[in-house]
N, C-alpha and C. Protein backbone atom coordinates (compact mmCIF):
# COMPACT_ATOMS: atom_id res chain seq x y z
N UNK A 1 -4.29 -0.60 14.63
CA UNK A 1 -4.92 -0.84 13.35
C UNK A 1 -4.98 -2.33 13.03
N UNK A 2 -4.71 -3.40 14.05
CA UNK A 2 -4.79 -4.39 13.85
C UNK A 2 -3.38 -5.33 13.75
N UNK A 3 -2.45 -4.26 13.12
CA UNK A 3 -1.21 -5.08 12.48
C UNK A 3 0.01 -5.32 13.91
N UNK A 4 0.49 -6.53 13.44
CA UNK A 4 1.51 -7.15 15.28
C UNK A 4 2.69 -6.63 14.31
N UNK A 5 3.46 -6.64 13.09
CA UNK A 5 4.28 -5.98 12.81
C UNK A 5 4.56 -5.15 11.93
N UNK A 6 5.29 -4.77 11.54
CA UNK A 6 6.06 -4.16 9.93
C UNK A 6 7.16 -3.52 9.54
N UNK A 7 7.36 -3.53 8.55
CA UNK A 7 8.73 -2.94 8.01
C UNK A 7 8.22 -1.59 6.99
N UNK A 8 9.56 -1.28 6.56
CA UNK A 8 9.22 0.03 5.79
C UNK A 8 10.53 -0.71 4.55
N UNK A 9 9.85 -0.77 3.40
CA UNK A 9 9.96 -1.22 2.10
C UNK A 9 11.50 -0.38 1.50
N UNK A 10 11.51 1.17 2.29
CA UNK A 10 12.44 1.60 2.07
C UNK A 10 13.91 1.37 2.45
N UNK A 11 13.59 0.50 3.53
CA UNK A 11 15.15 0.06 4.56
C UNK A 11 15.64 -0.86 3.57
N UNK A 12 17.10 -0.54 3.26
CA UNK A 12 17.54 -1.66 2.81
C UNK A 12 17.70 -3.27 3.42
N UNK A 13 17.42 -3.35 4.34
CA UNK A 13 17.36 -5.06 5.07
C UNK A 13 15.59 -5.29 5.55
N UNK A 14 14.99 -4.87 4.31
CA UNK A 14 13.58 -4.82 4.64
C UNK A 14 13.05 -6.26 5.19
N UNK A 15 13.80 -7.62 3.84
CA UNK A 15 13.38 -8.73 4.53
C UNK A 15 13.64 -9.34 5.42
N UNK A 16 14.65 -8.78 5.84
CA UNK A 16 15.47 -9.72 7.27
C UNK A 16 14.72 -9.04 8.32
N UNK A 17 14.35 -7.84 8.53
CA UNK A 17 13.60 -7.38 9.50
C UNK A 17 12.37 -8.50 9.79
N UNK A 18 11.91 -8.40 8.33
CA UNK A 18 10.53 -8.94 8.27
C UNK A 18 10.78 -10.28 8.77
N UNK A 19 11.97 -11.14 8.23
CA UNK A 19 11.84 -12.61 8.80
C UNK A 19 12.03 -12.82 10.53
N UNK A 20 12.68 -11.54 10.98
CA UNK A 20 12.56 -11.44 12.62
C UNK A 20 11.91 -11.28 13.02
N UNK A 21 10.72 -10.93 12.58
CA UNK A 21 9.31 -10.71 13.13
C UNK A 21 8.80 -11.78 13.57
N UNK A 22 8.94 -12.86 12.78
CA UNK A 22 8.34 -13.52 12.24
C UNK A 22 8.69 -14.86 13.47
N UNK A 23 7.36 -15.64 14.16
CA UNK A 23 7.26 -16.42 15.21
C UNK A 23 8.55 -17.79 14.75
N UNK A 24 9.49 -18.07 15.59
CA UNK A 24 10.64 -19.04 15.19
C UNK A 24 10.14 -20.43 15.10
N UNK A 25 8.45 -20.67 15.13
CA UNK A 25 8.31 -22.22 14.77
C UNK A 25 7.21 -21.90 13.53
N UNK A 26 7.30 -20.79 13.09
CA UNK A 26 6.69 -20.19 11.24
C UNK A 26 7.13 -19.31 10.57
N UNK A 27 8.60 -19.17 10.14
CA UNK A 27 9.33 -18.48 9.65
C UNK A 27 8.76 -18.04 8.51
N UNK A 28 7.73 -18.30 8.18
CA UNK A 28 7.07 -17.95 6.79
C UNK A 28 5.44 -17.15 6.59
N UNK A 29 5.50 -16.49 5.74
CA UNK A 29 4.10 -16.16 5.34
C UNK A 29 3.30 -16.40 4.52
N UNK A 30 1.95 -16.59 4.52
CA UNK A 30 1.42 -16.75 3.01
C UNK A 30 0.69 -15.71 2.28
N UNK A 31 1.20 -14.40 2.44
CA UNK A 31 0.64 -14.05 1.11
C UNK A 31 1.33 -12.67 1.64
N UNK A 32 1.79 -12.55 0.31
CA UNK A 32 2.73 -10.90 0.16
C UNK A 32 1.83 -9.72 -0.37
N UNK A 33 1.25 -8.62 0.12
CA UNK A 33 0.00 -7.57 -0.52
C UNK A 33 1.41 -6.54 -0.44
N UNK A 34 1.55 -5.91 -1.63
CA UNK A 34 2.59 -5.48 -2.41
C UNK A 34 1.88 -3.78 -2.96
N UNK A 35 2.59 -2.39 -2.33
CA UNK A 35 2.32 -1.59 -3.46
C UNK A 35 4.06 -0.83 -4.25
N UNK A 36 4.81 -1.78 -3.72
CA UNK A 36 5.77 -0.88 -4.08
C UNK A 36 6.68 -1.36 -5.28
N UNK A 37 6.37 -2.88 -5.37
CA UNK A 37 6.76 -3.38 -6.56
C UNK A 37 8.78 -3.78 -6.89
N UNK A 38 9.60 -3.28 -7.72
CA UNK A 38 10.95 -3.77 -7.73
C UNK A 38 10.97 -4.82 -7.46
N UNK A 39 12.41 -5.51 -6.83
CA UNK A 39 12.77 -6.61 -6.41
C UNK A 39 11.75 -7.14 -5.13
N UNK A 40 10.35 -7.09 -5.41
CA UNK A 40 9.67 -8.06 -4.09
C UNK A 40 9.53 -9.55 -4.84
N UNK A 41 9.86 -10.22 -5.74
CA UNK A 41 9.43 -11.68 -5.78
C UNK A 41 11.07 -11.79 -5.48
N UNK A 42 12.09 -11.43 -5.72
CA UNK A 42 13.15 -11.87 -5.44
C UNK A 42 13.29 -11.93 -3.83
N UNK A 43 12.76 -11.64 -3.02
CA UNK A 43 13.29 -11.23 -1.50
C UNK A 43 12.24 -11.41 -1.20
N UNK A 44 10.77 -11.45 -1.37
CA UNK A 44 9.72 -12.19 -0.84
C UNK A 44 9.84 -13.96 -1.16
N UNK A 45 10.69 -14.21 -1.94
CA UNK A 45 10.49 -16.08 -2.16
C UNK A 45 11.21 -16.62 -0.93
N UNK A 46 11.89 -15.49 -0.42
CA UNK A 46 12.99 -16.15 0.90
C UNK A 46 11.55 -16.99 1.91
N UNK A 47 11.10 -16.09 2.42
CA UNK A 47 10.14 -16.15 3.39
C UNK A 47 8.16 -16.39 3.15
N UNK A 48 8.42 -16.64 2.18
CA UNK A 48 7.02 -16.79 1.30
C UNK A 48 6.63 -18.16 1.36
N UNK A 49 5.53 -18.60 1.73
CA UNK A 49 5.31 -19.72 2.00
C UNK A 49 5.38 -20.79 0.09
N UNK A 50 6.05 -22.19 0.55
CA UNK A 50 5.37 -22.69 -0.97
C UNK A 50 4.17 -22.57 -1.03
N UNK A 51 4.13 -22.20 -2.42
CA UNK A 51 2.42 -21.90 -2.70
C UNK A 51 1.81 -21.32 -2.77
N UNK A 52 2.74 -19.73 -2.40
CA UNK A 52 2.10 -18.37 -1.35
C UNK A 52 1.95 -17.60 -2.78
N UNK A 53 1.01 -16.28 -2.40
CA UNK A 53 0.65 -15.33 -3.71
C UNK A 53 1.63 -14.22 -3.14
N UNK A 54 2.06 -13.43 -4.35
CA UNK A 54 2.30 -11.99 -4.26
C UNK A 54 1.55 -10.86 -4.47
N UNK A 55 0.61 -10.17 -4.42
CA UNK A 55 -0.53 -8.84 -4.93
C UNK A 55 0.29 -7.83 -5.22
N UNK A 56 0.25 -7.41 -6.34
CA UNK A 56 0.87 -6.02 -6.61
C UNK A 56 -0.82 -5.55 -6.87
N UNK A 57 -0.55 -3.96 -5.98
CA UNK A 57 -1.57 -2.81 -6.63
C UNK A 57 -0.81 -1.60 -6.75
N UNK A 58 0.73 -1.93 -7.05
CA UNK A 58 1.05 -0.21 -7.24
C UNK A 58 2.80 -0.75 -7.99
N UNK A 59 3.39 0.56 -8.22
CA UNK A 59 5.14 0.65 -8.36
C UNK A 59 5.52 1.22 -7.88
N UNK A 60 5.80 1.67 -6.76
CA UNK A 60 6.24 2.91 -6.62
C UNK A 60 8.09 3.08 -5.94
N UNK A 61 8.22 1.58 -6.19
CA UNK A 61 10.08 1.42 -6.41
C UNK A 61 10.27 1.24 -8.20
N UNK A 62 9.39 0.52 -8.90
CA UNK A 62 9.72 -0.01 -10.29
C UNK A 62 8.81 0.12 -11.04
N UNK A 63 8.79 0.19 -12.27
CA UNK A 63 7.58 0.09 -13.35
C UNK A 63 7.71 -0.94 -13.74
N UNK A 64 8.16 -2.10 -12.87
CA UNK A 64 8.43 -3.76 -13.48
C UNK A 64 8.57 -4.38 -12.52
N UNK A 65 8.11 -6.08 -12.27
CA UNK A 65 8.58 -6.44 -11.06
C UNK A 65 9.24 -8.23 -11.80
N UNK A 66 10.27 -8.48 -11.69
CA UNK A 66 10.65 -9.78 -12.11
C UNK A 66 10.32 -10.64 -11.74
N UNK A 67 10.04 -11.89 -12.33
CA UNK A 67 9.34 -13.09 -11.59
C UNK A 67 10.35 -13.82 -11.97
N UNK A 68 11.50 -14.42 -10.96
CA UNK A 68 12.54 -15.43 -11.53
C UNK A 68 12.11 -16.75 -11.14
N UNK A 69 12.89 -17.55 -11.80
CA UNK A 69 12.96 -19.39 -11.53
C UNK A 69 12.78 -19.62 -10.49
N UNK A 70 13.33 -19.16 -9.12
CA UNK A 70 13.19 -19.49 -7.25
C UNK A 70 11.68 -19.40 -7.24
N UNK A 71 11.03 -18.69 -8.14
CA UNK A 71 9.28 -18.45 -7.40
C UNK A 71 8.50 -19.45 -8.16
N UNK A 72 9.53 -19.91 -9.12
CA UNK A 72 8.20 -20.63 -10.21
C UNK A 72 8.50 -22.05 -9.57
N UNK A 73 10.28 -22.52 -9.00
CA UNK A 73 9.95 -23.68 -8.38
C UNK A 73 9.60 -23.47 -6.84
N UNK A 74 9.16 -22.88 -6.24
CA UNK A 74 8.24 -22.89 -5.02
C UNK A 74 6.62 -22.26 -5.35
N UNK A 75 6.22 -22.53 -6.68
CA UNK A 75 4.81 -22.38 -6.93
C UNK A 75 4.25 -20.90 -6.14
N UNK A 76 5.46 -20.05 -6.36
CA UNK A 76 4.42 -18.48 -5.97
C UNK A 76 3.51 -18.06 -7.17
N UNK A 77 2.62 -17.47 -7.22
CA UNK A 77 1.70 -16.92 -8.19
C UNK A 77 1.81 -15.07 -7.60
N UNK A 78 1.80 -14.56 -8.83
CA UNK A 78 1.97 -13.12 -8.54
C UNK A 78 0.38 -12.54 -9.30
N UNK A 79 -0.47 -12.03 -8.62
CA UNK A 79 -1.82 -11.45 -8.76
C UNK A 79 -1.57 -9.80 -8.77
N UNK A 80 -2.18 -9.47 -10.08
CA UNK A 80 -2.09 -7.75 -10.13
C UNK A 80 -3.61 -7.52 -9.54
N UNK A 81 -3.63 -6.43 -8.97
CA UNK A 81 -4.50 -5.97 -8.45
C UNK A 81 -4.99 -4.46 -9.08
N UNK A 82 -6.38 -4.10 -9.52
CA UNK A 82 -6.46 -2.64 -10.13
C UNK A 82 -7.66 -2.09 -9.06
N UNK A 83 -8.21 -1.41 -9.59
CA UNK A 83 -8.90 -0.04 -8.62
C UNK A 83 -10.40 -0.70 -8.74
N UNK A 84 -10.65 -1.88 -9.34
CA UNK A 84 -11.97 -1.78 -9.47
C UNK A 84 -12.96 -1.34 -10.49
N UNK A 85 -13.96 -2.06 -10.45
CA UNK A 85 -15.41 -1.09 -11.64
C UNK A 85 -15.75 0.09 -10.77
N UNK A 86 -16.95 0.17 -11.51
CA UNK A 86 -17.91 1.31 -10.80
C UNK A 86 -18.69 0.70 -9.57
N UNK A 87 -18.95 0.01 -9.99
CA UNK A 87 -20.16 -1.16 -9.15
C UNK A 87 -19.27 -1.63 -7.76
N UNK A 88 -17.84 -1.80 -7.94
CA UNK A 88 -17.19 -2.33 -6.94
C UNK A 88 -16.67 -1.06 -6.13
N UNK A 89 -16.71 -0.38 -6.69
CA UNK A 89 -16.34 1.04 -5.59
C UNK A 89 -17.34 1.59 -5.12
N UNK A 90 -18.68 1.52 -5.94
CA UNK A 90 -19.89 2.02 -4.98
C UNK A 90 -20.20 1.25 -3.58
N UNK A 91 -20.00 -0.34 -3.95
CA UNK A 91 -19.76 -1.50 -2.65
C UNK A 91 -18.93 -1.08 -1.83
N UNK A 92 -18.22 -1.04 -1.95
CA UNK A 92 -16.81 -0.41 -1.09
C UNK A 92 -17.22 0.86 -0.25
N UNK A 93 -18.28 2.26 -1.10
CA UNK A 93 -18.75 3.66 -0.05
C UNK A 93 -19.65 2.76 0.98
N UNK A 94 -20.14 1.68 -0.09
CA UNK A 94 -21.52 1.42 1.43
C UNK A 94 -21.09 0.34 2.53
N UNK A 95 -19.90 -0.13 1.89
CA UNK A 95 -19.54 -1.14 3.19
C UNK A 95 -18.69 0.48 3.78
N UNK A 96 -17.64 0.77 3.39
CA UNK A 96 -17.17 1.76 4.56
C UNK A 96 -18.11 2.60 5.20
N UNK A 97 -19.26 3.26 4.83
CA UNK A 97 -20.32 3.62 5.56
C UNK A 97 -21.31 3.08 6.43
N UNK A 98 -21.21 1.58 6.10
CA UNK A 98 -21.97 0.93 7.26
C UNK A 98 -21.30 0.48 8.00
N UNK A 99 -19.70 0.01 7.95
CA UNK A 99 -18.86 -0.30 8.76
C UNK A 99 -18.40 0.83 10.22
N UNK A 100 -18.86 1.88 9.40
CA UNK A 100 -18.41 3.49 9.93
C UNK A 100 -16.56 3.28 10.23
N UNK A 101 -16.22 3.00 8.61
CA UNK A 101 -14.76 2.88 8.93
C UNK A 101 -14.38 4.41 8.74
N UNK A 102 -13.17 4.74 9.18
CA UNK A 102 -12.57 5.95 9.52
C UNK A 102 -11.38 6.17 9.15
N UNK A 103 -10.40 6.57 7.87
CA UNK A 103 -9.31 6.63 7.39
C UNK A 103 -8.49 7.68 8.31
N UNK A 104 -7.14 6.65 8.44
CA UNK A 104 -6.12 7.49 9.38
C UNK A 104 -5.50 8.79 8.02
N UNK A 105 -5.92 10.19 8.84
CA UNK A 105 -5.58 11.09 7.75
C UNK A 105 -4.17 11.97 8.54
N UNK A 106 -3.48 11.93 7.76
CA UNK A 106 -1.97 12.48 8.57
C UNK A 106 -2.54 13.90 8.49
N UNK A 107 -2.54 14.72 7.31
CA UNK A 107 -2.49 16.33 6.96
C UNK A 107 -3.95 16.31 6.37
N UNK A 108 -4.55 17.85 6.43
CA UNK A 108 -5.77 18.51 5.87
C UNK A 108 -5.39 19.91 5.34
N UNK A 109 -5.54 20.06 3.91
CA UNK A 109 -5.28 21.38 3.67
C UNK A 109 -6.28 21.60 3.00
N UNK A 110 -6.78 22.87 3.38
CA UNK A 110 -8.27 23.75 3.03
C UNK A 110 -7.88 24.51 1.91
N UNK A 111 -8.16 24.12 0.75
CA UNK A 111 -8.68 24.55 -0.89
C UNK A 111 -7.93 24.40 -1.34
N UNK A 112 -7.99 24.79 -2.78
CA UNK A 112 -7.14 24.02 -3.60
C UNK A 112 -6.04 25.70 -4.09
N UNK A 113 -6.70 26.87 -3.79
CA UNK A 113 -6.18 27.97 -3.17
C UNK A 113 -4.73 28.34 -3.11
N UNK A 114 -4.67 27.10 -1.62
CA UNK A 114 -3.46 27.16 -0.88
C UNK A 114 -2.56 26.20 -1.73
N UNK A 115 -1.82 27.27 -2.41
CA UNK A 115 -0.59 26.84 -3.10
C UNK A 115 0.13 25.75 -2.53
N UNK A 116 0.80 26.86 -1.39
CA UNK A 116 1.92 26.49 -0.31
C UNK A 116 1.30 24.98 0.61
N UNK A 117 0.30 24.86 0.83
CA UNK A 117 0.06 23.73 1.81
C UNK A 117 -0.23 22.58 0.81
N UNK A 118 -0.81 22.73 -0.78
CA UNK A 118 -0.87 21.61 -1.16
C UNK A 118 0.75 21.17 -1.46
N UNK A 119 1.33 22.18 -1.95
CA UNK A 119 3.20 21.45 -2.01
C UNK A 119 3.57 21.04 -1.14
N UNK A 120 3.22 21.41 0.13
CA UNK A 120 3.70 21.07 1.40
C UNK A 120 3.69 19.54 1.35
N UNK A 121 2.16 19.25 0.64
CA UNK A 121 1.90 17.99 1.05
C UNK A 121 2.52 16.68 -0.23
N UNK A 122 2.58 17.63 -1.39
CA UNK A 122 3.89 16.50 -2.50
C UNK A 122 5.13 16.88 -1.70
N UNK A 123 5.33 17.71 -0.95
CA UNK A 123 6.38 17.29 -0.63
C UNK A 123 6.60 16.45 1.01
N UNK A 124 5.51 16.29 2.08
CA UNK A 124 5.64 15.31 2.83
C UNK A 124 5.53 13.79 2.26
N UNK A 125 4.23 13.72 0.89
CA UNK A 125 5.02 12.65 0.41
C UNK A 125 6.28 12.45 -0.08
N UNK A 126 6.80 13.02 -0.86
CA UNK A 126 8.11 12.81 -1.36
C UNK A 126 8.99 12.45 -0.49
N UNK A 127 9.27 13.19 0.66
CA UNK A 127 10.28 12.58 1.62
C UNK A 127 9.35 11.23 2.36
N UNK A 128 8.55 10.77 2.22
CA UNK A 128 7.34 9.97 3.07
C UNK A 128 7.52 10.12 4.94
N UNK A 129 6.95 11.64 4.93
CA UNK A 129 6.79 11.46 6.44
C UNK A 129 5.31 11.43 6.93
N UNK A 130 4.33 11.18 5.77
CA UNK A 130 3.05 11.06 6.49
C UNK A 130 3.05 9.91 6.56
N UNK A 131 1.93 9.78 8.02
CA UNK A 131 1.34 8.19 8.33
C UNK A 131 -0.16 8.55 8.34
N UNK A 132 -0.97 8.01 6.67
CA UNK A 132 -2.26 8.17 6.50
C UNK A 132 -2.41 9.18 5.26
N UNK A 133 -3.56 9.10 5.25
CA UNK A 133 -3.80 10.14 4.44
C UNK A 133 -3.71 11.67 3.94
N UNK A 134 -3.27 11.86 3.08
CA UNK A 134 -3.08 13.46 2.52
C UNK A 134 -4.37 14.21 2.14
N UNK A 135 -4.47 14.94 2.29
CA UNK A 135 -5.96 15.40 1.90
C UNK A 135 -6.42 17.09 1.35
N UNK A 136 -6.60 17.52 0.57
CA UNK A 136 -7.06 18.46 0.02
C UNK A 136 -8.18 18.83 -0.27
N UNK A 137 -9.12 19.05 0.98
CA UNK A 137 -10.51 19.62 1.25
C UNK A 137 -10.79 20.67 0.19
N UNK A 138 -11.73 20.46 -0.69
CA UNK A 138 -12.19 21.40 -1.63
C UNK A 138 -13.36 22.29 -1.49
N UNK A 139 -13.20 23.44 -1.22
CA UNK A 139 -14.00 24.20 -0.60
C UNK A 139 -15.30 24.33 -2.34
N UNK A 140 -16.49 24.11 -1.30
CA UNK A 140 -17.62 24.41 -2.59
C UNK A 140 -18.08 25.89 -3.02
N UNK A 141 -18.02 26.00 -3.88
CA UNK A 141 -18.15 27.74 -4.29
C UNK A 141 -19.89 28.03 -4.55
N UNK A 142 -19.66 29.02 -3.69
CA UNK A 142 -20.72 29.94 -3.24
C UNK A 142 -22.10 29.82 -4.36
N UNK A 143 -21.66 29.83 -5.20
CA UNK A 143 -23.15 30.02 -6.62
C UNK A 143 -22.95 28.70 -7.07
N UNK A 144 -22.44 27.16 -6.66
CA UNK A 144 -22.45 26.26 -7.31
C UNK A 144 -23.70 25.20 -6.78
N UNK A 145 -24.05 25.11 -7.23
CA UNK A 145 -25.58 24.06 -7.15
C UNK A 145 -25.27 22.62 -6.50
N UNK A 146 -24.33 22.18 -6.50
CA UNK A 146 -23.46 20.84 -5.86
C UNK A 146 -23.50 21.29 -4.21
């Protein structure tokens, strides 16, 4: 998919992983793309380049993320990120359609029906064992004009 490394946000020694990754004559990165939020400006300023941005587009450790003194004197800037207009998500169907990009989908469960397979699938997120997308194919009903 392109990417040379990564960590999982959930390990507790998430950044030290990350700084081992990391080539020993550029111990640093410039720019942190963030959906999980908590303590990332505290433990991203380690390895964050001066100057470097943080992107939050999600929480899904915190409904808050602190911005302390270490980031404001190494000039990090923290950028929220949201879902977009209308206009920018219609851009988005026609670039992924002319790109013919292809989302990695972990699970497919057929209708909305199936009780058991859509829980299945709050609950592979919940423990997070999918890699990709969850998906709940909605079957179109027979007399509907759509």
């Amino acid at each position: 998919m392109g990417a040379k490394g990564g960590v999982n946000y959930k390990n507790n020694d998430w950044d030290k992983e990350l700084v081992a990754l990391l080539p020993k004559d550029r111990r640093y990165i410039d720019a942190i793309i963030d959906g999980a939020g908590g303590d990332i400006v505290k433990r991203g300023v380690r390895f964050l380049k001066q100057g470097g941005v943080i992107v939050s587009y999600g929480m899904t450790l915190a409904p808050k993320v602190d911005y302390l003194m270490s980031a404001v004197l190494r000039n990090i800037d923290i950028r929220g990120s949201t879902m977009g207009s209308r206009k920018e998500f219609k851009d988005m169907v026609e670039f992924v359609n002319e790109k013919k990009i292809v989302p990695v989908v972990s699970k497919v469960v057929n209708g909305l029906d199936d009780l058991e397979g859509v829980e299945g699938l709050f609950q592979e997120m919940k423990e997070g064992k999918q890699f990709g997308k969850l998906v709940i194919r909605v079957k179109k009903d027979s007399a509907s004009k759509l």
